[in-house]
Structure formats: structure tokens, C-alpha cells
Protein backbone atom coordinates (compact mmCIF):
# COMPACT_ATOMS: atom_id res chain seq x y z
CA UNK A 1 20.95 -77.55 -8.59
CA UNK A 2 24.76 -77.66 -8.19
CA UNK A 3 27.13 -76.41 -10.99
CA UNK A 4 28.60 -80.08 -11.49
CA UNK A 5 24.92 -81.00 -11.28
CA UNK A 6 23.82 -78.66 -13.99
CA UNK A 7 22.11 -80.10 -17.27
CA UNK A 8 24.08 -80.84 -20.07
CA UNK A 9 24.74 -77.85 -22.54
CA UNK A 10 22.90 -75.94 -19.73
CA UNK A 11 24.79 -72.35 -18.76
CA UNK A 12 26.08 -72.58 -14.88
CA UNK A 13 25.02 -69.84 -13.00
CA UNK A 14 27.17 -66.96 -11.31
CA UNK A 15 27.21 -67.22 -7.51
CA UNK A 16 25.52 -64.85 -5.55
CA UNK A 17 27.42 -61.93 -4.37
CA UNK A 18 29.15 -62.05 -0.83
CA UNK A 19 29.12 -60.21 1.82
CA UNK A 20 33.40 -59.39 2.57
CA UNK A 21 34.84 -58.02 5.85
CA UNK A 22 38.31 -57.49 6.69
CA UNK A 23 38.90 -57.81 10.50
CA UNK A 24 42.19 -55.90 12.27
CA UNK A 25 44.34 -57.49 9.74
CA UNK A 26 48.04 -57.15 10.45
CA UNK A 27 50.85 -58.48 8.17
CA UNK A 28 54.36 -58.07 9.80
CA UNK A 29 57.44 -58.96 8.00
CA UNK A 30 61.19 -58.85 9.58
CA UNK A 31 59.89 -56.69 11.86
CA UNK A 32 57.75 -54.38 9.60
CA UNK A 33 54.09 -53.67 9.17
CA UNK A 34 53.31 -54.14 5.64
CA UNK A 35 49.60 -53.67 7.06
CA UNK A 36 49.01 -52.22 10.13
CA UNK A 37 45.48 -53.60 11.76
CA UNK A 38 43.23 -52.58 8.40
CA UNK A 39 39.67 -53.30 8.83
CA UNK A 40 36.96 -53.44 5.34
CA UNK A 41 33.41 -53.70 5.21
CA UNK A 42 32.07 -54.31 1.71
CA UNK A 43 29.05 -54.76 0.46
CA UNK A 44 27.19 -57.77 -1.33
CA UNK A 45 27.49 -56.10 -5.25
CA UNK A 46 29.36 -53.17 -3.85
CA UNK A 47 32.47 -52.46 -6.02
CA UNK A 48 35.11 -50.79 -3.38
CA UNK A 49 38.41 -49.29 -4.75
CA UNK A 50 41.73 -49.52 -2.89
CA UNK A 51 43.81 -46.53 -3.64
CA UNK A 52 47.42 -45.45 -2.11
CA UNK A 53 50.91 -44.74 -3.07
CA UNK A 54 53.28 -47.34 -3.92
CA UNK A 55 54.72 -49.54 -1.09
CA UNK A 56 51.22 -48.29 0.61
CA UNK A 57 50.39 -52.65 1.47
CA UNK A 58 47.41 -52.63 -1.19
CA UNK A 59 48.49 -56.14 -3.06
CA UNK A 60 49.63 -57.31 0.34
CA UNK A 61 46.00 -57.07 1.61
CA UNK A 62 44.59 -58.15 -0.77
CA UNK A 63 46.59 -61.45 -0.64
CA UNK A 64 45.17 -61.92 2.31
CA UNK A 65 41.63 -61.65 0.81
CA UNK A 66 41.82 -64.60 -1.53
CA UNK A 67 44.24 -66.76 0.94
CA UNK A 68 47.66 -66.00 -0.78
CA UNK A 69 48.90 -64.68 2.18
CA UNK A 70 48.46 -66.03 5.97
CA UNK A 71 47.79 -62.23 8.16
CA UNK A 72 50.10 -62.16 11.00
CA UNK A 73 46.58 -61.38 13.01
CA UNK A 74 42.96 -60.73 12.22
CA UNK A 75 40.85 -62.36 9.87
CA UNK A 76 39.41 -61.97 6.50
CA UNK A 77 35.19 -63.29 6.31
CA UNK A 78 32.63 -64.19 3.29
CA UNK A 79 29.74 -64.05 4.58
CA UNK A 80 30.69 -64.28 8.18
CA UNK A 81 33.05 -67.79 7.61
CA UNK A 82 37.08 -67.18 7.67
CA UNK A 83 38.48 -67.65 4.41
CA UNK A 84 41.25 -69.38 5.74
CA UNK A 85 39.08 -72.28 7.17
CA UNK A 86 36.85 -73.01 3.88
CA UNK A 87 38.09 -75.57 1.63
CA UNK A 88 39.69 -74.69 -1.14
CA UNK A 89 37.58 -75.71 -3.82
CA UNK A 90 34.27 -74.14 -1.86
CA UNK A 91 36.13 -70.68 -1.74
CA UNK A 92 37.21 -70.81 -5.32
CA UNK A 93 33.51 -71.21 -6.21
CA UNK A 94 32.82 -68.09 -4.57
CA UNK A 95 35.77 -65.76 -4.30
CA UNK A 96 38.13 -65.30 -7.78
CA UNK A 97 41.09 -63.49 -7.76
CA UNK A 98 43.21 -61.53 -10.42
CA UNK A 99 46.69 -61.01 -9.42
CA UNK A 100 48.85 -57.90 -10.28
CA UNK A 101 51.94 -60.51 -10.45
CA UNK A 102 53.27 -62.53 -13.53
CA UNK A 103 50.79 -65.49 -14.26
CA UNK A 104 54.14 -67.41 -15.82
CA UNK A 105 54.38 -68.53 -19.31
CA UNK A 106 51.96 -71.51 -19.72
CA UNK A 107 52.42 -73.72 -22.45
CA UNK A 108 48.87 -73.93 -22.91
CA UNK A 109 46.53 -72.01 -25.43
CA UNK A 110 44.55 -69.30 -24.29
CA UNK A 111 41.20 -71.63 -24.25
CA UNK A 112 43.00 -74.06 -21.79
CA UNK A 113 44.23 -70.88 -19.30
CA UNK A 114 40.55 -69.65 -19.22
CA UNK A 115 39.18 -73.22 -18.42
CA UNK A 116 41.13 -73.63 -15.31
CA UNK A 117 38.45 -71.32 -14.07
CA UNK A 118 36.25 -74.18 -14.28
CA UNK A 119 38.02 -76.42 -12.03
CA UNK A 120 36.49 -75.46 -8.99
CA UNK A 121 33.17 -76.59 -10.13
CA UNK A 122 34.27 -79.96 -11.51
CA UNK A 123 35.01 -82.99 -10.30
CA UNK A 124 39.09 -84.54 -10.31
CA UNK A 125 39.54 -85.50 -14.23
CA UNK A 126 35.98 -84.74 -15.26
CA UNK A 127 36.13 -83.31 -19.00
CA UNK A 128 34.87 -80.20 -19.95
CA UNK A 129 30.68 -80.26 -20.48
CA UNK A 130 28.85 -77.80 -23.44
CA UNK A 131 28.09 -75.64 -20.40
CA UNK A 132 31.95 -75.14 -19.52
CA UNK A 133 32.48 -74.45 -22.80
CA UNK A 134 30.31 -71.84 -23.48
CA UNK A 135 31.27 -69.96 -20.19
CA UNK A 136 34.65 -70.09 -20.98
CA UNK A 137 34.22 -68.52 -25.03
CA UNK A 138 31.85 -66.14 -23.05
CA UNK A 139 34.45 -65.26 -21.20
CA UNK A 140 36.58 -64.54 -23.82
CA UNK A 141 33.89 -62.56 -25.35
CA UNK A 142 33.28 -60.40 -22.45
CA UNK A 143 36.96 -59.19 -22.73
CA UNK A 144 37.37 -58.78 -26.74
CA UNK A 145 39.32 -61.73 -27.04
CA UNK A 146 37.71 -64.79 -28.24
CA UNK A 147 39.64 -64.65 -31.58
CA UNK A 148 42.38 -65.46 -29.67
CA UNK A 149 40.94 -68.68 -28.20
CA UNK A 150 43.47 -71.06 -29.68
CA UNK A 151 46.27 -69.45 -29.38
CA UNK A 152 49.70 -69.97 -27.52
CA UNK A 153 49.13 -67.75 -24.49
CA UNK A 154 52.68 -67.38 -23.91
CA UNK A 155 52.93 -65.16 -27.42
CA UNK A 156 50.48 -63.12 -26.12
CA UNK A 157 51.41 -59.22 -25.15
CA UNK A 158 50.97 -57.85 -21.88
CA UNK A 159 47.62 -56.48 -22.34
CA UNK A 160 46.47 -59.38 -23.84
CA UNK A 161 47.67 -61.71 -21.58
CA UNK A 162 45.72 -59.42 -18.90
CA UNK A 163 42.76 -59.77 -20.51
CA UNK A 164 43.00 -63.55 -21.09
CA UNK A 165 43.72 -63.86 -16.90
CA UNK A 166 41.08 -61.58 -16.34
CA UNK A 167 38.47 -64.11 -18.84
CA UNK A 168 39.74 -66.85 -16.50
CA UNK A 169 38.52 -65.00 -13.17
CA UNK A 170 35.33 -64.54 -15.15
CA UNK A 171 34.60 -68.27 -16.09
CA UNK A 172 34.84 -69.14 -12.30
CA UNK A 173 31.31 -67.67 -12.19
CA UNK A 174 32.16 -66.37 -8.33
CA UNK A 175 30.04 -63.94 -6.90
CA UNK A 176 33.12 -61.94 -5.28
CA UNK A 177 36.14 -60.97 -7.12
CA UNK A 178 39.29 -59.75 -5.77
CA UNK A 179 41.05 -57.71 -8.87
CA UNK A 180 45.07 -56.19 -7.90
CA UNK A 181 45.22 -53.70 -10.54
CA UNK A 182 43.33 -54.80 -13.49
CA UNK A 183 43.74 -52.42 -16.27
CA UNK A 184 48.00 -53.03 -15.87
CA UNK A 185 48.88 -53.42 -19.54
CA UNK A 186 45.55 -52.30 -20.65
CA UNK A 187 45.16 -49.92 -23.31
CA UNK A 188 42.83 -47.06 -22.68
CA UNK A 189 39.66 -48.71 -24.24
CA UNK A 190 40.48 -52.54 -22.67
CA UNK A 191 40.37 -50.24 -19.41
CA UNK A 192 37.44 -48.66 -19.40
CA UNK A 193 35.65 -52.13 -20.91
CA UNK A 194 37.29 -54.03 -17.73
CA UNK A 195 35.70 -51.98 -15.01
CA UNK A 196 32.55 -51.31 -16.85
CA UNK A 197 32.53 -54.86 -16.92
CA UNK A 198 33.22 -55.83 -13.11
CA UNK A 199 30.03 -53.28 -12.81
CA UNK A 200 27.66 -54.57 -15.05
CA UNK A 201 28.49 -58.08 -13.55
CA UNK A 202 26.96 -57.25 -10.24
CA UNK A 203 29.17 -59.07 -7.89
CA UNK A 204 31.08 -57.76 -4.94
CA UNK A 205 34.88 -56.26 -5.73
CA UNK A 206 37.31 -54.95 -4.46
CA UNK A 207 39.46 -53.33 -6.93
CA UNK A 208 43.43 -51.89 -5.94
CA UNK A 209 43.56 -49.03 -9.22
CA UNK A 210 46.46 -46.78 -9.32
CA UNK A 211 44.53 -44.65 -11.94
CA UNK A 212 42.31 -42.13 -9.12
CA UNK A 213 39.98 -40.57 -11.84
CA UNK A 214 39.07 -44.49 -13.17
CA UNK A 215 38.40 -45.08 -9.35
CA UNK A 216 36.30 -42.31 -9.10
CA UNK A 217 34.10 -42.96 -12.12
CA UNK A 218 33.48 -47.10 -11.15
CA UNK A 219 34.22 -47.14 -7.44
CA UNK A 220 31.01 -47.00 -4.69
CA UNK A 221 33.43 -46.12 -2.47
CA UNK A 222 37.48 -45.59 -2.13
CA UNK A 223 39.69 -47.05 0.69
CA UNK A 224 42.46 -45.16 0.46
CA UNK A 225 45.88 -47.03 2.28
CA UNK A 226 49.22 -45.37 3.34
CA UNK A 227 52.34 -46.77 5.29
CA UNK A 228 50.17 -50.18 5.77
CA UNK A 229 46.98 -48.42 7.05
CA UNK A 230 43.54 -47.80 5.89
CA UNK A 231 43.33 -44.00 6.40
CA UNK A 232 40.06 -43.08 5.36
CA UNK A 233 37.03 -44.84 3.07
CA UNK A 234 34.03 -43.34 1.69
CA UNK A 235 32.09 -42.36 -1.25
CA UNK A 236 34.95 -40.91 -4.33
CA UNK A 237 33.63 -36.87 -4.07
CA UNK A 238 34.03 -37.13 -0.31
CA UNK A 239 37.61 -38.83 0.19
CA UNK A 240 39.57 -37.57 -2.82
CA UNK A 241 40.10 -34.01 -2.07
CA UNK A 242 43.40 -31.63 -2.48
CA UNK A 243 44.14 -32.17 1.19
CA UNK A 244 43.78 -36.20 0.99
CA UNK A 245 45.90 -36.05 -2.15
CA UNK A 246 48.86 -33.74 -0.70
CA UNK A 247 49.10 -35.55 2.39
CA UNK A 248 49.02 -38.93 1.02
CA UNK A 249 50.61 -38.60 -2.52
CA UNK A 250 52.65 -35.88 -1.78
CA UNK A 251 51.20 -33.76 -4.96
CA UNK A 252 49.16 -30.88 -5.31
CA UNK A 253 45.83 -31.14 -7.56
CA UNK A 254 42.27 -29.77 -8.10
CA UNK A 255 39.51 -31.82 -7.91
CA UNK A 256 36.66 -30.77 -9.98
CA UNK A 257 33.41 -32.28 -11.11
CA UNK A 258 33.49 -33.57 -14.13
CA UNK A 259 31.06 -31.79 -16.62
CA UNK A 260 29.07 -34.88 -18.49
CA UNK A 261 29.71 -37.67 -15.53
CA UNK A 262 29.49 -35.68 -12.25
CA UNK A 263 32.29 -37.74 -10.59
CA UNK A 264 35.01 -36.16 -9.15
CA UNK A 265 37.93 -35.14 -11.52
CA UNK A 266 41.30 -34.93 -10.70
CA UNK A 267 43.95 -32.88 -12.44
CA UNK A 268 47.86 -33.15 -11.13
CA UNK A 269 49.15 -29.29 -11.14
CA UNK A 270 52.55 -29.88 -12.97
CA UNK A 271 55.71 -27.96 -11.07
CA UNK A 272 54.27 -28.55 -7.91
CA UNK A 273 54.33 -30.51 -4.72
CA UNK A 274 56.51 -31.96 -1.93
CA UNK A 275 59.57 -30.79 -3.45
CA UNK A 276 58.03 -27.37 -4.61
CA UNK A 277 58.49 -26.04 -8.20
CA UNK A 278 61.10 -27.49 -10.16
């Protein structure tokens, strides 16, 4: 049974997870390689973390995941099809994005923003059913914030604005999410609820986190980019190591295991680095 053919009051399901490759994906601009021929295999529920300095092409890749962005060459696949030749409303269904950029101030309330995440599954001007509506307040719920289902988002604070955008990924019940750093604006618990969350959900991510010790305690495995290229990938205790972090960050830092998790632990050595002491 389709979502639009679901029963009335009935819950839609979430779609099943996909299987995501990245294929030799270039993006040149005025001459430079934002990304330089990356290639990404992830998993059906793997969650993958994208890692790298700043300027390193991690949003720029990712636009080319969820069709922001046209790749100067290559091709991005879900479940073997290019992205770029689905329709639009059959990706959406499968493939939700959260963006790192502005989301604008809507003059809507924060119920409307997390509906759009229904459109997908609905058809031009069709109303919203008692099954929309309780995957949208579910939504809300998942991410602490259905109190603030009616009102204005544009009075809404950064974090919760985040969250709100985030409940509106959610809603579109894909089975592969796209999220360009999703605990911006977060405060330390909305964080660590966020990617517990895009665990316990089961679908395939892939997650660009500037925080390495939060991408070490929900990440299957790390991609880590610099200058436009993916440099190395693998499981967090194997690819974030002193040596990866001095020649890619340009800092010095031990990496420990953590006592109570057993993840790898990272701790920046103060004074240190590139530039030496200071």
C-alpha cells in the first residue's frame, strides 16, 4: 500500500533504507576543484560521518547527494538509479536532506514548516490526513519540540529553528537522510538527542560533523575529506589517529579510548601544532 494510499488515521510507514554510492564525483568551479573525483560506498542503515577542515568540500558533496548541486562529472546512485534522473517527488520519498545553510524566515508556524515534509507523499492540493498529522507532531516529539507546534517559526532561536528543520526531514519518512552538520546551534543535550536519534531510526546517513569525538561515538565509519578529496574512510578507532589529525587539521592530539564507551577519544594538546607553541 502506497503512502497516499494509506488508511485514514493510519501511520505511513518509513521507507526502507537505501543503498548510497558516490561515483568519481568532481565539482569544479572557476577553475577550482571544490571536490576532486570522491567516491562513497554506504551502507543500507549504515550511518557514515564526513569529517575535514573547513573549506575541505564536505557541504559541497553533499549537495550533490540530495541534487542541490549538478557534479561537474561522476554520479551520485540510490540503489543503483542516478539521483539526478529520478523525479523529484520519487527521490524526496526516499532521500531527505538537512542543510547546514539558512532555511529563510518563513512566515509560517512551526506545524506548517514540518508538514512540508509531507508533500512528497501527497497529491497537488490534497489536505493534510490524521496520518500526516500524527507524523508530523511525532516529529516534533522526536526532537523536544512539540510545545512549540504553533508557533511563528521565524521567532524561533537558532537551535530551535534546527531542531524544527531537522522534525521536517523526519516527517518525510525517507529511508536515507543526508544531514550537513546537524547539531549547528544545538546545545549539548539537543546534540547528543539528534544523533542518537538518526541511530535509533535505522536508516542510511551520511552525516558532515565538525565535532570528531560526536563522530566517533555515532559514526560506523568516518570519511575524512581535505583540499576536495576523500583521503581515507574506515571504522572511527582506525582513521582518527595523531598522525591523521596533524596532517589534516594541522593540530597535535592524543587519541585515547574512552573509559565507559570504548570509542576513540580525542583531546586537542593546547600550545601546540602547525605553528608550534605559542
Amino acid at each position: 500500500m502506497t503512502e497516499t494510499a494509506t488508511a485514514k488515521g493510519a501511520t505511513p510507514a518509513r521507507a526502507a533504507p537505501g543503498a548510497l554510492a558516490v561515483r568519481d564525483v568532481s565539482v569544479v568551479v572557476d577553475g577550482r576543484a571544490l571536490v576532486d573525483r570522491a567516491s562513497l560506498d554506504v551502507a543500507p542503515g549504515e550511518v557514515v560521518g564526513l569529517v575535514g577542515p573547513n573549506g575541505a568540500g564536505k557541504s559541497t558533496l553533499l549537495r550533490t547527494v540530495y541534487r542541490a548541486l549538478r557534479p561537474t562529472s561522476g554520479r551520485v546512485l540510490l540503489d543503483g538509479e542516478d539521483v539526478r534522473r529520478m523525479p523529484g517527488k520519487s527521490l524526496a520519498r526516499r532521500l531527505a536532506a538537512v542543510l547546514q545553510e539558512s532555511a529563510g524566515e518563513f512566515e509560517l508556524s512551526v506545524y506548517d514548516v514540518v508538514a512540508m515534509g509531507r508533500t512528497p507523499h501527497k497529491r497537488a492540493f490534497e489536505g493534510d490526513d490524521a496520518g500526516d498529522r500524527a507524523v508530523v507532531m511525532a516529529a516534533l516529539a522526536e526532537l523536544d519540540a512539540a510545545g512549540l507546534a504553533q508557533a511563528p517559526f521565524s521567532r524561533l532561536s537558532g537551535g530551535e529553528k534546527q531542531r524544527v528543520l531537522i522534525a521536517r526531514a523526519l516527517a518525510q519518512r525517507a529511508g536515507t537522510m543526508v544531514l550537513d552538520e546537524p547539531t549547528n546551534h544545538l546545545d549539548l543535550r539537543h546534540q547528543l538527542d539528534t544523533l542518537r536519534l538518526v541511530r535509533r531510526l535505522g536508516v542510511t546517513a551520511v552525516v558532515a560533523l565538525h565535532d570528531l569525538n560526536l563522530a566517533a561515538a555515532f559514526c560506523d565509519r568516518i570519511c575524512v575529506m581535505d583540499g576536495g578529496r576523500l583521503v581515507t574512510a574506515g571504522p572511527p578507532r582506525e582513521v582518527l589517529t595523531p598522525e591523521l589529525l596533524s596532517g589534516v587539521y594541522r593540530v597535535d592530539a592524543e587519541v585515547t579510548e574512552h573509559p565507559r564507551t570504548g570509542v576513540p577519544h580525542i583531546t586537542l594538546l593546547p600550545g601546540t601544532g602547525a605553528s608550534g607553541p605559542s
